[in-house]
PDB file of N, CA and C in Angstrom:
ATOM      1  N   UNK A   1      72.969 -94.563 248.690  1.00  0.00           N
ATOM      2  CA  UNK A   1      73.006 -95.802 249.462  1.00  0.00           C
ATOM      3  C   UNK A   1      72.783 -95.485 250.938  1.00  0.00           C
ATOM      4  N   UNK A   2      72.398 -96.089 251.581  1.00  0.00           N
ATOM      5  CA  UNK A   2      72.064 -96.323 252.605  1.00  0.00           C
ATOM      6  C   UNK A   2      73.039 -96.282 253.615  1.00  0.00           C
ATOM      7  N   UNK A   3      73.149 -95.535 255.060  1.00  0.00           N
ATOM      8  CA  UNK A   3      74.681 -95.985 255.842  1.00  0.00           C
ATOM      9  C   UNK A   3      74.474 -97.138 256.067  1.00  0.00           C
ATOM     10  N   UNK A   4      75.500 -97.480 257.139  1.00  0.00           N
ATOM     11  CA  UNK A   4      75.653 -98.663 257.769  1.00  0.00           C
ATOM     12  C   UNK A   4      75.147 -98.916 259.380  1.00  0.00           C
ATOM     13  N   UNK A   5      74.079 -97.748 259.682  1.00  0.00           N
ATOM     14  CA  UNK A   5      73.565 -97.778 260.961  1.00  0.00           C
ATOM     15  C   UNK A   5      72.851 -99.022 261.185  1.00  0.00           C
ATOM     16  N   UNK A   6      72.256 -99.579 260.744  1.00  0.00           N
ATOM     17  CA  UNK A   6      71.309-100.601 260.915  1.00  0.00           C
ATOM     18  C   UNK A   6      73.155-102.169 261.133  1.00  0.00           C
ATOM     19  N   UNK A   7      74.055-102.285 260.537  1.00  0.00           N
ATOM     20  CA  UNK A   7      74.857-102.989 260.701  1.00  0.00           C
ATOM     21  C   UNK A   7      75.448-102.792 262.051  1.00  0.00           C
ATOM     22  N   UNK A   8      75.213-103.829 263.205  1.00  0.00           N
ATOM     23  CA  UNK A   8      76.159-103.273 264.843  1.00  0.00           C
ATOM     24  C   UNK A   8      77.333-102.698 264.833  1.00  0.00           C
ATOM     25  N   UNK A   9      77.905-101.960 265.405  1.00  0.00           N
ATOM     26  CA  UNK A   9      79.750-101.210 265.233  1.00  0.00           C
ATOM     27  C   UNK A   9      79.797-102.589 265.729  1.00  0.00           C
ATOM     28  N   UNK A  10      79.718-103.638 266.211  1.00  0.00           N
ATOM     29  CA  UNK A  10      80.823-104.361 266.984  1.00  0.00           C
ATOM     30  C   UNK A  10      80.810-105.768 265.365  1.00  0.00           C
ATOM     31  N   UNK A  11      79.728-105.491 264.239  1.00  0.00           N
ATOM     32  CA  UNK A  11      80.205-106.904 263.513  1.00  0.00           C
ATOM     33  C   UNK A  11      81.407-106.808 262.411  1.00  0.00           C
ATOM     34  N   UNK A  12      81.948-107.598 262.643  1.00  0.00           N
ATOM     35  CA  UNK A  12      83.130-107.925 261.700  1.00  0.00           C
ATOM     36  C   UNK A  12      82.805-107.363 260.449  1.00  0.00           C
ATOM     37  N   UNK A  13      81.913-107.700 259.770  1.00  0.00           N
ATOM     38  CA  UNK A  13      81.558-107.579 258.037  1.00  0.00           C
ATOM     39  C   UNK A  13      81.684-105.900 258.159  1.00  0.00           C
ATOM     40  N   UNK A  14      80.763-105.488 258.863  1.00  0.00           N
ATOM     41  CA  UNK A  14      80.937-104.045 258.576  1.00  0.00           C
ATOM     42  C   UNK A  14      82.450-102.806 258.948  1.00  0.00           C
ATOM     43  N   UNK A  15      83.084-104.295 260.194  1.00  0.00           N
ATOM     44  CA  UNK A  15      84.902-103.035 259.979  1.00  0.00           C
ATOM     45  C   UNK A  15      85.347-103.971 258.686  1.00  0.00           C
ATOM     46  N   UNK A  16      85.456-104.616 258.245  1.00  0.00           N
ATOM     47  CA  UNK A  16      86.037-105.108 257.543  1.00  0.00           C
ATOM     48  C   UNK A  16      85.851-104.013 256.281  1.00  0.00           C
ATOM     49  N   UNK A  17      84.334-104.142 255.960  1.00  0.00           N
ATOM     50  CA  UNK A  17      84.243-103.512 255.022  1.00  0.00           C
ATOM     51  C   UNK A  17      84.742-101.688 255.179  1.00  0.00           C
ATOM     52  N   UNK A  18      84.408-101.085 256.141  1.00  0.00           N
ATOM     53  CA  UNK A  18      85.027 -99.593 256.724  1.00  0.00           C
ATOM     54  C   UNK A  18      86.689 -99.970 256.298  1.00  0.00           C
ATOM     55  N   UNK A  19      87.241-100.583 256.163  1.00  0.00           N
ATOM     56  CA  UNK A  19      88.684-100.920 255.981  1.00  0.00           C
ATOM     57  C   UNK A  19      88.914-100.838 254.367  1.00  0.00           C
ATOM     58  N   UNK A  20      87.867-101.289 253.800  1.00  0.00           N
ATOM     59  CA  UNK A  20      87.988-101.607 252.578  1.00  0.00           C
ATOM     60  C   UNK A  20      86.772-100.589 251.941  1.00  0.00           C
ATOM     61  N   UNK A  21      87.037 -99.837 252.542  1.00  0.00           N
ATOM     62  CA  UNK A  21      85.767 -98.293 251.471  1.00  0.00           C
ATOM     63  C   UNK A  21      84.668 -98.676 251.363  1.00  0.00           C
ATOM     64  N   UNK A  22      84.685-100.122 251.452  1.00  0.00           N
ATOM     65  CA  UNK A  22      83.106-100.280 250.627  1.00  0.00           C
ATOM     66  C   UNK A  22      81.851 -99.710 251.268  1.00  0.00           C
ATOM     67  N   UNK A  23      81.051 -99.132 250.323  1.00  0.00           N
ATOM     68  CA  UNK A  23      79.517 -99.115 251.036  1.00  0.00           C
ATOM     69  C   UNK A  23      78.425-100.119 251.675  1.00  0.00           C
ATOM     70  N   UNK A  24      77.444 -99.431 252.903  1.00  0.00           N
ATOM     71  CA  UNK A  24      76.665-100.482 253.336  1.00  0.00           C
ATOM     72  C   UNK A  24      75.119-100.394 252.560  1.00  0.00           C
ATOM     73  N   UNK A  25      74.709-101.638 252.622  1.00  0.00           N
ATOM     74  CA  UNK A  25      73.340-101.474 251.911  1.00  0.00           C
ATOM     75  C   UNK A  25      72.274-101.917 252.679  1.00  0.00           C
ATOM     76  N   UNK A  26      71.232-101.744 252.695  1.00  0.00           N
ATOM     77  CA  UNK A  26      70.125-102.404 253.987  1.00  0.00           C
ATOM     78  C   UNK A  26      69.352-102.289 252.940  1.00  0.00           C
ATOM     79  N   UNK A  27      69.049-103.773 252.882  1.00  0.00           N
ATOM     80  CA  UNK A  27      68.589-105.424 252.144  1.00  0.00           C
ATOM     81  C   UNK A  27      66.777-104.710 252.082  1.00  0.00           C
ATOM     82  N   UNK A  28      66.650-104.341 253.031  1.00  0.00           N
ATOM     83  CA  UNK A  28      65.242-103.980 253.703  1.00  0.00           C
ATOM     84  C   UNK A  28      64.483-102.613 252.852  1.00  0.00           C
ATOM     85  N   UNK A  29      65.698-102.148 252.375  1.00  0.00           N
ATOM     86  CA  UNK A  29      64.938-100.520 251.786  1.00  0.00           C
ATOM     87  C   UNK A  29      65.382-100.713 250.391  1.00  0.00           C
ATOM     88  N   UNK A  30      65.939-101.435 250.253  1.00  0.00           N
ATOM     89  CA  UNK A  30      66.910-101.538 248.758  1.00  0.00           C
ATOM     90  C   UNK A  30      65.747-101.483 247.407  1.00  0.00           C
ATOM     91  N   UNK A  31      65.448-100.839 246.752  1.00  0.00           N
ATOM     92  CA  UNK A  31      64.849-101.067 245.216  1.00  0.00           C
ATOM     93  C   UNK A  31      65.181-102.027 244.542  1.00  0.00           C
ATOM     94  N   UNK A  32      64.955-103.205 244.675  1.00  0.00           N
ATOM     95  CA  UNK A  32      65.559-104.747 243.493  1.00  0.00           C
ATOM     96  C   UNK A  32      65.063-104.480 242.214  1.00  0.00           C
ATOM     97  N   UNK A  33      65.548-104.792 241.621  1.00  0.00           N
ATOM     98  CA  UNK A  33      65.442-105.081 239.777  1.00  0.00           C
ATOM     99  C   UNK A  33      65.448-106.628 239.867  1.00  0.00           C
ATOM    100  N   UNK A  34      63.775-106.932 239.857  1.00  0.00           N
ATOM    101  CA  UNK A  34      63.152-108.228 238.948  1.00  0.00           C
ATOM    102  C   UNK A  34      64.143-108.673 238.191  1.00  0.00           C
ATOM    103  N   UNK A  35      63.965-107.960 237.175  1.00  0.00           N
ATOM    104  CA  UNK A  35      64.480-108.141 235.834  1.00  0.00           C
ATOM    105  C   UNK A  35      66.477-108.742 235.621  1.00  0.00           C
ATOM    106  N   UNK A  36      67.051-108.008 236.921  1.00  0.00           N
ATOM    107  CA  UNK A  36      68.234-108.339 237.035  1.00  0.00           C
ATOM    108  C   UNK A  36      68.301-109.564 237.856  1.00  0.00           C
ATOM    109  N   UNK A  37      67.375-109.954 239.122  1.00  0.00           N
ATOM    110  CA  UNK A  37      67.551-111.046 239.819  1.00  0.00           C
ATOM    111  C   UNK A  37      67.509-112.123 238.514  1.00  0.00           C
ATOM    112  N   UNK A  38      66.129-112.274 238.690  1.00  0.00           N
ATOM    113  CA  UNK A  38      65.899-113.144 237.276  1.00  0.00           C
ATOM    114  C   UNK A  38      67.094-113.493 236.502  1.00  0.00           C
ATOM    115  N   UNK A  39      67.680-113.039 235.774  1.00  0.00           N
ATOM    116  CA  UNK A  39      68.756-112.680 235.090  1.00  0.00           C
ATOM    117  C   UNK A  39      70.201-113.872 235.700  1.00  0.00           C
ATOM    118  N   UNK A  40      70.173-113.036 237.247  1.00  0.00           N
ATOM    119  CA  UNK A  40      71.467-113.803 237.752  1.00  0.00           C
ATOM    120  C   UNK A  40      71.491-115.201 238.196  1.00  0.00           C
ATOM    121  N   UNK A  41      72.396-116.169 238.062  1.00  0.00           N
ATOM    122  CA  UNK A  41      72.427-117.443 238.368  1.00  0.00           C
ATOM    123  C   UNK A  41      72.157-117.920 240.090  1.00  0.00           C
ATOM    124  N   UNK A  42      71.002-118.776 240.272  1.00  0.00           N
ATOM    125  CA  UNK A  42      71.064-118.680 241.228  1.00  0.00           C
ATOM    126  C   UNK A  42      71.592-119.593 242.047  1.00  0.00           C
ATOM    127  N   UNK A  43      72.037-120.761 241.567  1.00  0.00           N
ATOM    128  CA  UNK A  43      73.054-121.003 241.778  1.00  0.00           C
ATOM    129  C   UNK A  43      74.323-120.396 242.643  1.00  0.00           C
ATOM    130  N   UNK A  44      74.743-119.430 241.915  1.00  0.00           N
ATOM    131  CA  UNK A  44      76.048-118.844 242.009  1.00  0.00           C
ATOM    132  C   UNK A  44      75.555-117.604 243.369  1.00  0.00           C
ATOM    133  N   UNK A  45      74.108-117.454 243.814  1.00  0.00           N
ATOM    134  CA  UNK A  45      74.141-116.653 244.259  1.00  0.00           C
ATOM    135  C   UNK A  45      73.891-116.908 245.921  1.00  0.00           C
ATOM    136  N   UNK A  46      73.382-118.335 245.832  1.00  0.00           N
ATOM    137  CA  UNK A  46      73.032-119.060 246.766  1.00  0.00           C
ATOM    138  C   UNK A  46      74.358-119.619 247.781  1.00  0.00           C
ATOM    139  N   UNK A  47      75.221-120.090 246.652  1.00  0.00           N
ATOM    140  CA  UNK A  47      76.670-120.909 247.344  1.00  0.00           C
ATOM    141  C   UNK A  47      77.409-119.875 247.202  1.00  0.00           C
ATOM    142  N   UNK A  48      77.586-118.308 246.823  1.00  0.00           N
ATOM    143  CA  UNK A  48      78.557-117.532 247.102  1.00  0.00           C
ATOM    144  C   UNK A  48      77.814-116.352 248.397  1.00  0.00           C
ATOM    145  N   UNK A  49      76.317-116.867 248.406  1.00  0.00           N
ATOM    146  CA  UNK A  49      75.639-115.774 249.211  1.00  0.00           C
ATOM    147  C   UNK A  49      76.010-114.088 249.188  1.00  0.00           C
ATOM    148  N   UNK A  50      75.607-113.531 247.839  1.00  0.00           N
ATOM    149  CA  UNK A  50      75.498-112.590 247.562  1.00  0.00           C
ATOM    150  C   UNK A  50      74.352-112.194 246.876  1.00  0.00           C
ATOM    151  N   UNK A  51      73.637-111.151 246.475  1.00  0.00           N
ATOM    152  CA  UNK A  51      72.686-110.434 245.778  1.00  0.00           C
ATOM    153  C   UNK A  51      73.229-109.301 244.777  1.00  0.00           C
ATOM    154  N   UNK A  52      72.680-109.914 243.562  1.00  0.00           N
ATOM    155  CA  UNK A  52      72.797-108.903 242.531  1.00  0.00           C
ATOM    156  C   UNK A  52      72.600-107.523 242.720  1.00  0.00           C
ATOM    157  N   UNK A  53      72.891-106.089 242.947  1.00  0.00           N
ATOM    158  CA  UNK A  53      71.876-105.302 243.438  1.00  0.00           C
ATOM    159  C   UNK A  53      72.055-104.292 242.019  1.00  0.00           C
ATOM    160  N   UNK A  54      73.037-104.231 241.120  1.00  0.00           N
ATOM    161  CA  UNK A  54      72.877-103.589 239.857  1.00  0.00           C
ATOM    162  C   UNK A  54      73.788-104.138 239.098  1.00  0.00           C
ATOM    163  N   UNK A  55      73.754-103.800 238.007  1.00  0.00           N
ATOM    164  CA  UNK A  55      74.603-104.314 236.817  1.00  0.00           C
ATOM    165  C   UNK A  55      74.305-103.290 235.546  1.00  0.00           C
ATOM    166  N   UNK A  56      75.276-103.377 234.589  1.00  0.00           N
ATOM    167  CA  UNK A  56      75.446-102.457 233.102  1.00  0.00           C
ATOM    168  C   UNK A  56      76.826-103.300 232.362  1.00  0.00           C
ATOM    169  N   UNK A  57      76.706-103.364 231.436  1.00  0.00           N
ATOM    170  CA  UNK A  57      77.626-104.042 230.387  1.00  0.00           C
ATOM    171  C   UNK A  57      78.907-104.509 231.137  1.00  0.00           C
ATOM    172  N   UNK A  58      79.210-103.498 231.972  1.00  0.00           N
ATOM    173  CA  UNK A  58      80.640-104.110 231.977  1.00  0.00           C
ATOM    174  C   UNK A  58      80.944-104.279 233.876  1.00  0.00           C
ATOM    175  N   UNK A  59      80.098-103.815 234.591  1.00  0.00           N
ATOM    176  CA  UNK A  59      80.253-104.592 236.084  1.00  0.00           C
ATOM    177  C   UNK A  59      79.125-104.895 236.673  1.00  0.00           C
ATOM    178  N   UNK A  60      79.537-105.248 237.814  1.00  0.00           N
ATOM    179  CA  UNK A  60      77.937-105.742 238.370  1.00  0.00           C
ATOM    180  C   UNK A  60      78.447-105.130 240.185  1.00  0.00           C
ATOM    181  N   UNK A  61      77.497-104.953 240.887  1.00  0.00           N
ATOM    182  CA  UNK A  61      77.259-104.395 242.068  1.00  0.00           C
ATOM    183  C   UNK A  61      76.639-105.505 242.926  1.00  0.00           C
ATOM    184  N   UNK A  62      77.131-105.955 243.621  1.00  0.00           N
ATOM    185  CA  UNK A  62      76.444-107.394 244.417  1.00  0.00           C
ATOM    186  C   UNK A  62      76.704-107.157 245.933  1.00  0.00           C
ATOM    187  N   UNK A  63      75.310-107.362 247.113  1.00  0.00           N
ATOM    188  CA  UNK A  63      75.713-107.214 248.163  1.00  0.00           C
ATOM    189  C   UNK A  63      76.363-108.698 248.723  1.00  0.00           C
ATOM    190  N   UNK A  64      77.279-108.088 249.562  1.00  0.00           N
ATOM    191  CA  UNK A  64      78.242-109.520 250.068  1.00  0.00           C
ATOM    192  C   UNK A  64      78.205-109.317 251.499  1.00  0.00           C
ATOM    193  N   UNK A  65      78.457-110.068 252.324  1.00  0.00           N
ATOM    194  CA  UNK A  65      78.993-109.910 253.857  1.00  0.00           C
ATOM    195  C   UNK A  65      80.180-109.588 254.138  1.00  0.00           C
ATOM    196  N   UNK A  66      81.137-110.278 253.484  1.00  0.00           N
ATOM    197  CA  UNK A  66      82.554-110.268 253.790  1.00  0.00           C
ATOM    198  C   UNK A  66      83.008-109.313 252.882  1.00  0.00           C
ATOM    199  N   UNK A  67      84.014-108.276 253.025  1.00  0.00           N
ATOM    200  CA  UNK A  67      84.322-107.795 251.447  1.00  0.00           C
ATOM    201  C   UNK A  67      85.652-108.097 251.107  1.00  0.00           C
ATOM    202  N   UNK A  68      86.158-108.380 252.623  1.00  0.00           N
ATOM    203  CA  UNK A  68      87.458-109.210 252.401  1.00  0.00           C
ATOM    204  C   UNK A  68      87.285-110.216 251.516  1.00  0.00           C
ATOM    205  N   UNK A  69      86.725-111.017 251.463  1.00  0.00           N
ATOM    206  CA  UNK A  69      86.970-112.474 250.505  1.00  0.00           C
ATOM    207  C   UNK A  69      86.991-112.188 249.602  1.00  0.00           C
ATOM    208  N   UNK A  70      88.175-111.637 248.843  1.00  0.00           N
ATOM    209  CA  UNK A  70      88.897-112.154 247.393  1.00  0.00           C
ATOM    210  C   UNK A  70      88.578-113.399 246.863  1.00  0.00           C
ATOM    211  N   UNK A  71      88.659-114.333 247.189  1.00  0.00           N
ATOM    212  CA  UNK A  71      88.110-115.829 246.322  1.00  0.00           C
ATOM    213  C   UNK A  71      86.977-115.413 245.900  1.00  0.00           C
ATOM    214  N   UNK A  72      86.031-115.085 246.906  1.00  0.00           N
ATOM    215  CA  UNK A  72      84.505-114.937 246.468  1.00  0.00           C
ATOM    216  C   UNK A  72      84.530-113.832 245.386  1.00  0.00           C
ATOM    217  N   UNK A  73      84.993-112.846 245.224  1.00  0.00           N
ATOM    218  CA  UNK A  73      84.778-111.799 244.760  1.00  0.00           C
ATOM    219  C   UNK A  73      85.358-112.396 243.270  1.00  0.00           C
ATOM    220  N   UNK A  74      86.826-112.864 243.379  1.00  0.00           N
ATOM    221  CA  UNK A  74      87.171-113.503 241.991  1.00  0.00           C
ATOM    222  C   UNK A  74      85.817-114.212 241.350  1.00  0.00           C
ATOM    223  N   UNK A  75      86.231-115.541 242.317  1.00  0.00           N
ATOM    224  CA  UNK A  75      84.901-116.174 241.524  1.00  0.00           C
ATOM    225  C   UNK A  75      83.972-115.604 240.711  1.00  0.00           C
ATOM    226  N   UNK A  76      83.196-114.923 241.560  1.00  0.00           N
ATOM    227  CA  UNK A  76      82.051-113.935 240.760  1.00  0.00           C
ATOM    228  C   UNK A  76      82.539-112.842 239.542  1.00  0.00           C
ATOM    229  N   UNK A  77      83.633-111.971 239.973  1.00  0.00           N
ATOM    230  CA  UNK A  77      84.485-111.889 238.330  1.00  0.00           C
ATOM    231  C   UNK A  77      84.368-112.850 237.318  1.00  0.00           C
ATOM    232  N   UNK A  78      84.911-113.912 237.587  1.00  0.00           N
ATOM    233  CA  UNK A  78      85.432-115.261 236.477  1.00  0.00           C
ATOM    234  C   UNK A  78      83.934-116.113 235.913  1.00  0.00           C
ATOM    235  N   UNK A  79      82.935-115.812 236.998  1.00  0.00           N
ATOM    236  CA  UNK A  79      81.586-116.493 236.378  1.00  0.00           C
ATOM    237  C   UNK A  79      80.795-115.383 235.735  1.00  0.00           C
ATOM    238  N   UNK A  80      80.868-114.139 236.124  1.00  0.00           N
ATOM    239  CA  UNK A  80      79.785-113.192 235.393  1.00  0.00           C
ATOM    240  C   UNK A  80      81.018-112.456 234.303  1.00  0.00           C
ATOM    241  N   UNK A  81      82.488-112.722 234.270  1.00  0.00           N
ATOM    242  CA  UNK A  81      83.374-112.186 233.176  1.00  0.00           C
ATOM    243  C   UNK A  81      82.632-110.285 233.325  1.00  0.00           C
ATOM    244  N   UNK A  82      82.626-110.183 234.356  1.00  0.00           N
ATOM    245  CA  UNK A  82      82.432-108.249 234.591  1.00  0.00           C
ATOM    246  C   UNK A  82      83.001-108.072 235.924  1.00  0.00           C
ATOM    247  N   UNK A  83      83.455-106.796 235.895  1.00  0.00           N
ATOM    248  CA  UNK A  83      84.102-106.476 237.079  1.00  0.00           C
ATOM    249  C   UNK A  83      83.563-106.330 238.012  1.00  0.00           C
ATOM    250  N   UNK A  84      83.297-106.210 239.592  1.00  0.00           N
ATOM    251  CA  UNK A  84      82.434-106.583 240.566  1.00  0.00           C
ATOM    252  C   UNK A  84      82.666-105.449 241.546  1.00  0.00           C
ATOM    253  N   UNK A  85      81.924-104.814 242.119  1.00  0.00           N
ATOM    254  CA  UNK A  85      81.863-104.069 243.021  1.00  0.00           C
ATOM    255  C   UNK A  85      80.637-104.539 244.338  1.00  0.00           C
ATOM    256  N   UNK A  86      81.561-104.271 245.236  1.00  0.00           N
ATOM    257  CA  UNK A  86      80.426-104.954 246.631  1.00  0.00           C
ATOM    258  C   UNK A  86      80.031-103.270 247.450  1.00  0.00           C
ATOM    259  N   UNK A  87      78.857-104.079 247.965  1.00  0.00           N
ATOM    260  CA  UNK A  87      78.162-103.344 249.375  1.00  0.00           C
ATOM    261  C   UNK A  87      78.007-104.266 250.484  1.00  0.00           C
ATOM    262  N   UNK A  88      78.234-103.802 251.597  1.00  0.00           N
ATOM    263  CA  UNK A  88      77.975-104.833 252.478  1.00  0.00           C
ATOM    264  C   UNK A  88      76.679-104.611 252.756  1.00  0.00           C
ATOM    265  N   UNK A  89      76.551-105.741 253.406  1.00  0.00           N
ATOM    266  CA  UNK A  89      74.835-106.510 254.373  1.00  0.00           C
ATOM    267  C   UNK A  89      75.319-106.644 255.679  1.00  0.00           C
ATOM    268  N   UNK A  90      74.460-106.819 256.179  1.00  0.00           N
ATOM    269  CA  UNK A  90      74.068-107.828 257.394  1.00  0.00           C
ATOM    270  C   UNK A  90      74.039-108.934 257.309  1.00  0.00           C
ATOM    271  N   UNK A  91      74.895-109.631 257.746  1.00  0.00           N
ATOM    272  CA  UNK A  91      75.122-111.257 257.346  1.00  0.00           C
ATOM    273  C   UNK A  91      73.642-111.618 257.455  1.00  0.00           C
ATOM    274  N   UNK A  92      72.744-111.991 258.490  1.00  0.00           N
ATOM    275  CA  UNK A  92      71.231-112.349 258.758  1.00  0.00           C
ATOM    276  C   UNK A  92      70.577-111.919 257.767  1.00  0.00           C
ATOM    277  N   UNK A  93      70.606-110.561 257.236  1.00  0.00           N
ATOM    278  CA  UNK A  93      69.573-110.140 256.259  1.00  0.00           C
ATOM    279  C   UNK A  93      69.961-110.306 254.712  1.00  0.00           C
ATOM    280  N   UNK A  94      71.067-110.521 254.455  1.00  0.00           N
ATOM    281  CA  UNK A  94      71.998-111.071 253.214  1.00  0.00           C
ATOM    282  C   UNK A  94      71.526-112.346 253.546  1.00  0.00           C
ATOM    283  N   UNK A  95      71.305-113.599 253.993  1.00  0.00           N
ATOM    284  CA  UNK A  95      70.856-114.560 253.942  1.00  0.00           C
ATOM    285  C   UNK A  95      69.301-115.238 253.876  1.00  0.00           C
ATOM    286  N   UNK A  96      68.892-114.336 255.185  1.00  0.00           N
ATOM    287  CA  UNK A  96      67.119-114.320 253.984  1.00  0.00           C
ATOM    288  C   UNK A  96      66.631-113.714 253.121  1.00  0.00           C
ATOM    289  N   UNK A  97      67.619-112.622 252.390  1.00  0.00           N
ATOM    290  CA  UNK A  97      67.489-112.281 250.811  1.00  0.00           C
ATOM    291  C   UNK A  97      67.965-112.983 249.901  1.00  0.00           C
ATOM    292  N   UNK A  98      68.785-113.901 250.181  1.00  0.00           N
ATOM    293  CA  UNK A  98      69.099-114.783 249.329  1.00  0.00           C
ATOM    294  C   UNK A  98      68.192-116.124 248.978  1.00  0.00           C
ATOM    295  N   UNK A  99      67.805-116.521 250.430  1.00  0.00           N
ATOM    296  CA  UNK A  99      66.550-117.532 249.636  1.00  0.00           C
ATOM    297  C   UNK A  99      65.605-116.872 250.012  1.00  0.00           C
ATOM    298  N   UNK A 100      64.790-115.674 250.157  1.00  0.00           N
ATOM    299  CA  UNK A 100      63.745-115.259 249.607  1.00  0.00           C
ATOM    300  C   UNK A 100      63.959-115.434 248.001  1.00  0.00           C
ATOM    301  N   UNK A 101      65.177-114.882 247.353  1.00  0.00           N
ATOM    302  CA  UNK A 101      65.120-114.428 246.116  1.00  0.00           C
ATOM    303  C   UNK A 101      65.347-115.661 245.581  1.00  0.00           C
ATOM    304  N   UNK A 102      66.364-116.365 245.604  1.00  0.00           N
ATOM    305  CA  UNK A 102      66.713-117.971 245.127  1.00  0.00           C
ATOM    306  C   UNK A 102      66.523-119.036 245.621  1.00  0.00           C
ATOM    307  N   UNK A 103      65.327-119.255 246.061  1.00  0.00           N
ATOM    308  CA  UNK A 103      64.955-120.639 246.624  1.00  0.00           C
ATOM    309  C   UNK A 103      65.681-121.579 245.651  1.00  0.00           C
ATOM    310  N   UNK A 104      65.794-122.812 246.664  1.00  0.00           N
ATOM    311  CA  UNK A 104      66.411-124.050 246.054  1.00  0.00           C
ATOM    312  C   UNK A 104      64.897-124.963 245.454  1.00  0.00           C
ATOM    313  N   UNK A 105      65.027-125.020 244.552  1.00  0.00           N
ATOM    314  CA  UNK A 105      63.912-125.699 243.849  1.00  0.00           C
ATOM    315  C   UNK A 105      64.781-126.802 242.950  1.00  0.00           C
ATOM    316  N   UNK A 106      63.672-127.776 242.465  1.00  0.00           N
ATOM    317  CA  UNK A 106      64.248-129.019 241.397  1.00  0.00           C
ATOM    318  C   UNK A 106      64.651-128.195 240.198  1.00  0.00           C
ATOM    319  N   UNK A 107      64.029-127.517 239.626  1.00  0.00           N
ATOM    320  CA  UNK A 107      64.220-126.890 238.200  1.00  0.00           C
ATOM    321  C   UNK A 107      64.688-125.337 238.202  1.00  0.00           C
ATOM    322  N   UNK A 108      66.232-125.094 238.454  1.00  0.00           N
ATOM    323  CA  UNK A 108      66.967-123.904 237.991  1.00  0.00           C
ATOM    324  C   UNK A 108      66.322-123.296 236.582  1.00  0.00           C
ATOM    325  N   UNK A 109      65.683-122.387 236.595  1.00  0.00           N
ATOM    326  CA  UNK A 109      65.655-121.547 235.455  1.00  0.00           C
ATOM    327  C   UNK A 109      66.321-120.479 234.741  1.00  0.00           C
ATOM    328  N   UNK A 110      67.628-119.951 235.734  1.00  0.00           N
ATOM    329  CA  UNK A 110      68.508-118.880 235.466  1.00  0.00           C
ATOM    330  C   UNK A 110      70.189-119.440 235.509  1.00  0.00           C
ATOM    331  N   UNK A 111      70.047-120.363 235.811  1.00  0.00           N
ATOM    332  CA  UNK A 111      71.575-121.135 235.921  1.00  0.00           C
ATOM    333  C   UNK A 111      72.121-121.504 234.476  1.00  0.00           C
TER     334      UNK A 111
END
């Protein structure tokens, strides 16, 4: 994974996350799996603003901004029923990966 140089020392998401172990990911170099976006609801990915970034039977790896938010993180437990592990983003670049990847369109095909 990627450090967290590209994230400023002064933004929140990234001490937050330094507090909480988690790793940083940069949205920009990342290898996506088609096959897994596709896959994830986008819906769920749009109004929780996270990105799938791996998954296997029993968890899933999703970049988040916050890693504090427990609600969010439940949620996404309780809707994908797998255990969840985060990386942080860049709030800005976590958000135009999210509707690059999940545009809001009339007809959900993965929801």
């Amino acid at each position: 994974m990627p450090t967290c140089a590209d994230i400023p020392d002064d933004d929140d998401d990234r001490r937050k996350g330094a507090h909480f172990g988690a790793e940083c990911v940069d949205l920009e170099r990342f290898p996506f799996d088609n096959e897994l976006l596709s896959r994830f609801p986008s819906a769920l990915a749009r109004e929780l603003k996270v990105l799938p970034l791996s998954s296997d039977e029993d968890a899933v790896t999703v970049a988040i901004g916050d890693p504090s938010d427990l609600d969010r993180i439940d949620r996404l437990h309780h809707e994908l029923k797998k255990q969840v592990e985060v990386r942080i983003a860049e709030s800005g670049q976590l958000s135009a990966f999210v509707a690059r990847f999940f545009p809001e369109t009339g007809a959900e095909s993965n929801d």
